[in-house]
Protein backbone atom coordinates (compact mmCIF):
# COMPACT_ATOMS: atom_id res chain seq x y z
CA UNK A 1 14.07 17.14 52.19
CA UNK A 2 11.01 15.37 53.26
CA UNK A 3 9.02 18.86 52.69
CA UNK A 4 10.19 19.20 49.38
CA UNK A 5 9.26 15.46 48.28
CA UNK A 6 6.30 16.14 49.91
CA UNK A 7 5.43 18.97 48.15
CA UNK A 8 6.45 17.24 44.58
CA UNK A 9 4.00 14.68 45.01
CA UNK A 10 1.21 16.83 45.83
CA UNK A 11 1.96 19.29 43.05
CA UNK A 12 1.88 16.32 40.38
CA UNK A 13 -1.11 15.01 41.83
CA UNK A 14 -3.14 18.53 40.35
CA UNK A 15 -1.51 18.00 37.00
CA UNK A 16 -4.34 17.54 34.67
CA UNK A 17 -4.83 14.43 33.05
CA UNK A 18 -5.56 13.56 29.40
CA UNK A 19 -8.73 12.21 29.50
CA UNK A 20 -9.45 8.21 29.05
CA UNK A 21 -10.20 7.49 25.27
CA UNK A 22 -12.30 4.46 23.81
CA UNK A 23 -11.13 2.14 21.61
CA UNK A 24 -13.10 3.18 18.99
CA UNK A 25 -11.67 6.94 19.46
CA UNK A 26 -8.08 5.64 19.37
CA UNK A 27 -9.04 3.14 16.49
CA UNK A 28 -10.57 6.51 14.41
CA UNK A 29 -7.42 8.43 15.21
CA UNK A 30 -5.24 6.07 13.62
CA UNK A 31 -7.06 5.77 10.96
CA UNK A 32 -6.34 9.39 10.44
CA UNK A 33 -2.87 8.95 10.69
CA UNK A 34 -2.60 5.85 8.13
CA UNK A 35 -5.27 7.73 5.36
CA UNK A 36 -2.60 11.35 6.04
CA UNK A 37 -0.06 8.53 5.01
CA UNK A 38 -1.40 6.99 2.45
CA UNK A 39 -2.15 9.59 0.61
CA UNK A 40 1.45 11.24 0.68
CA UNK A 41 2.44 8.27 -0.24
CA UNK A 42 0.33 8.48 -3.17
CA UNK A 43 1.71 11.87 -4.12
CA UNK A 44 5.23 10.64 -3.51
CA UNK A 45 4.34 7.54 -5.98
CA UNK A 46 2.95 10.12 -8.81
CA UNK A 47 5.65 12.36 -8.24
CA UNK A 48 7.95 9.32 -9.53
CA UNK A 49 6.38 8.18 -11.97
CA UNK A 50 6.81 11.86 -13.74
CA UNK A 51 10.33 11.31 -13.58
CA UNK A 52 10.68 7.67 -14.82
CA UNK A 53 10.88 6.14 -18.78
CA UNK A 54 7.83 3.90 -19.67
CA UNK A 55 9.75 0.95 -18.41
CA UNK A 56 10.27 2.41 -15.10
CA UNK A 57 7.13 3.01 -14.47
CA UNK A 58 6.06 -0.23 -15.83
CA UNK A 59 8.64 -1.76 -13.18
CA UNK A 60 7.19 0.41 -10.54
CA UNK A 61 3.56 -0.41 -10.98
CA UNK A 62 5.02 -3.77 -10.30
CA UNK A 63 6.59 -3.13 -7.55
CA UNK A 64 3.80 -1.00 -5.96
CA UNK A 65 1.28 -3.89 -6.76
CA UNK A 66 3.84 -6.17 -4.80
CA UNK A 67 4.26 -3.92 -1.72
CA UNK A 68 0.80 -3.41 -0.96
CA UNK A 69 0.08 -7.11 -0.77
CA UNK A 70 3.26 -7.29 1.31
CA UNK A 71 2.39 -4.17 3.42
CA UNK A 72 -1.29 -5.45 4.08
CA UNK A 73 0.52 -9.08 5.04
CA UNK A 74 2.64 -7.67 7.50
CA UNK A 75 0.28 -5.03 9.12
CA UNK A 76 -2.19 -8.90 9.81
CA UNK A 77 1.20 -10.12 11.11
CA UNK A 78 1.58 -7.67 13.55
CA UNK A 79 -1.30 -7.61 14.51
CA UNK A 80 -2.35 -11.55 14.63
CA UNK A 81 -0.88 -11.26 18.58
CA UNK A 82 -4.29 -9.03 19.63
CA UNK A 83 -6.58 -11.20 17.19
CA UNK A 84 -10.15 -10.70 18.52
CA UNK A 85 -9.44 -8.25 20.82
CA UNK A 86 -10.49 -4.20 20.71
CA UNK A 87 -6.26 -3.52 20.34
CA UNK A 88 -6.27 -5.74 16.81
CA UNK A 89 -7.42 -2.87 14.61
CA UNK A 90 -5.53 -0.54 16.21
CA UNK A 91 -2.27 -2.35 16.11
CA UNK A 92 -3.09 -2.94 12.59
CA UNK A 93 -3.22 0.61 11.74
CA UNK A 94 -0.67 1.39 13.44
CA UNK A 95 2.08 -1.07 11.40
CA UNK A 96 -0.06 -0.01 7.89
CA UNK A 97 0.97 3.66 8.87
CA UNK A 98 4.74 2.90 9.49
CA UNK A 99 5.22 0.79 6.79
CA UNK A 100 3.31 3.36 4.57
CA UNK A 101 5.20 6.50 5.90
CA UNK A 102 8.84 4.40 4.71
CA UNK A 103 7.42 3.55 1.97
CA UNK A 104 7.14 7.08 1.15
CA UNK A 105 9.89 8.08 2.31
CA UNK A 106 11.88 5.49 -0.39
CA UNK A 107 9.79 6.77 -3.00
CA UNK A 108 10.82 10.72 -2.77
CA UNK A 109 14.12 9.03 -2.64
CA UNK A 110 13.78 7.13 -5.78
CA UNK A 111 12.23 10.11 -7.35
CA UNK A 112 15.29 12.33 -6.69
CA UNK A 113 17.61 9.70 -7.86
CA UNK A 114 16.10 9.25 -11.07
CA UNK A 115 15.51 12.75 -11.62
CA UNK A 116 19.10 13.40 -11.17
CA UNK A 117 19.97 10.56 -13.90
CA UNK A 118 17.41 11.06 -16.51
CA UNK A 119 17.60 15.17 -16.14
């Protein structure tokens, strides 16, 4: 038994390792993510307004306009923990990429719900 633990440890010690990334790298890559987001979020958001009646998308401009200044407030909220320090902007990103990707995700939603009652 003591062989085989042994040889366990010594076998995960020559696993390669990812190597060590900067903050800046990290910071880049999730800006990456969040602008992939954003802008199929901006599909999903022209896809709707297709579907919608001039006061829908009157009502969703609206809306947009008011979940942007809420996403960008609670992407400095969740952030506001690391202020001044190199994991700020990345935390940052990070919450404006979740919040984008549901936001998204309600959209395509919304657009097959309308579709189905105005077609």
């Amino acid at each position: 038994m003591k062989i085989v633990l042994l040889l366990c440890l010594l076998s995960i010690s020559f696993l390669p390792t990812a190597p060590a990334q900067s903050d800046s790298q990290m910071s880049g890559e999730a800006l990456v993510r969040y602008e992939t987001a954003d802008k199929a979020m901006n599909v999903a958001y022209q896809q709707l307004l297709k579907v919608l009646n001039e006061e829908g998308k009157k009502r969703l401009r609206e809306t947009q306009r008011a979940w942007v200044a809420y996403r960008d407030a609670q992407a400095g909220f969740d952030s506001h923990h690391f202020a001044g320090g190199s994991a700020e902007d990345l935390e940052r990103l990070g919450s404006l990429e979740l919040l984008t990707r549901a936001r998204t995700t309600r959209l395509q939603e919304d657009a097959r719900r309308f579709r189905e009652i105005y077609h």
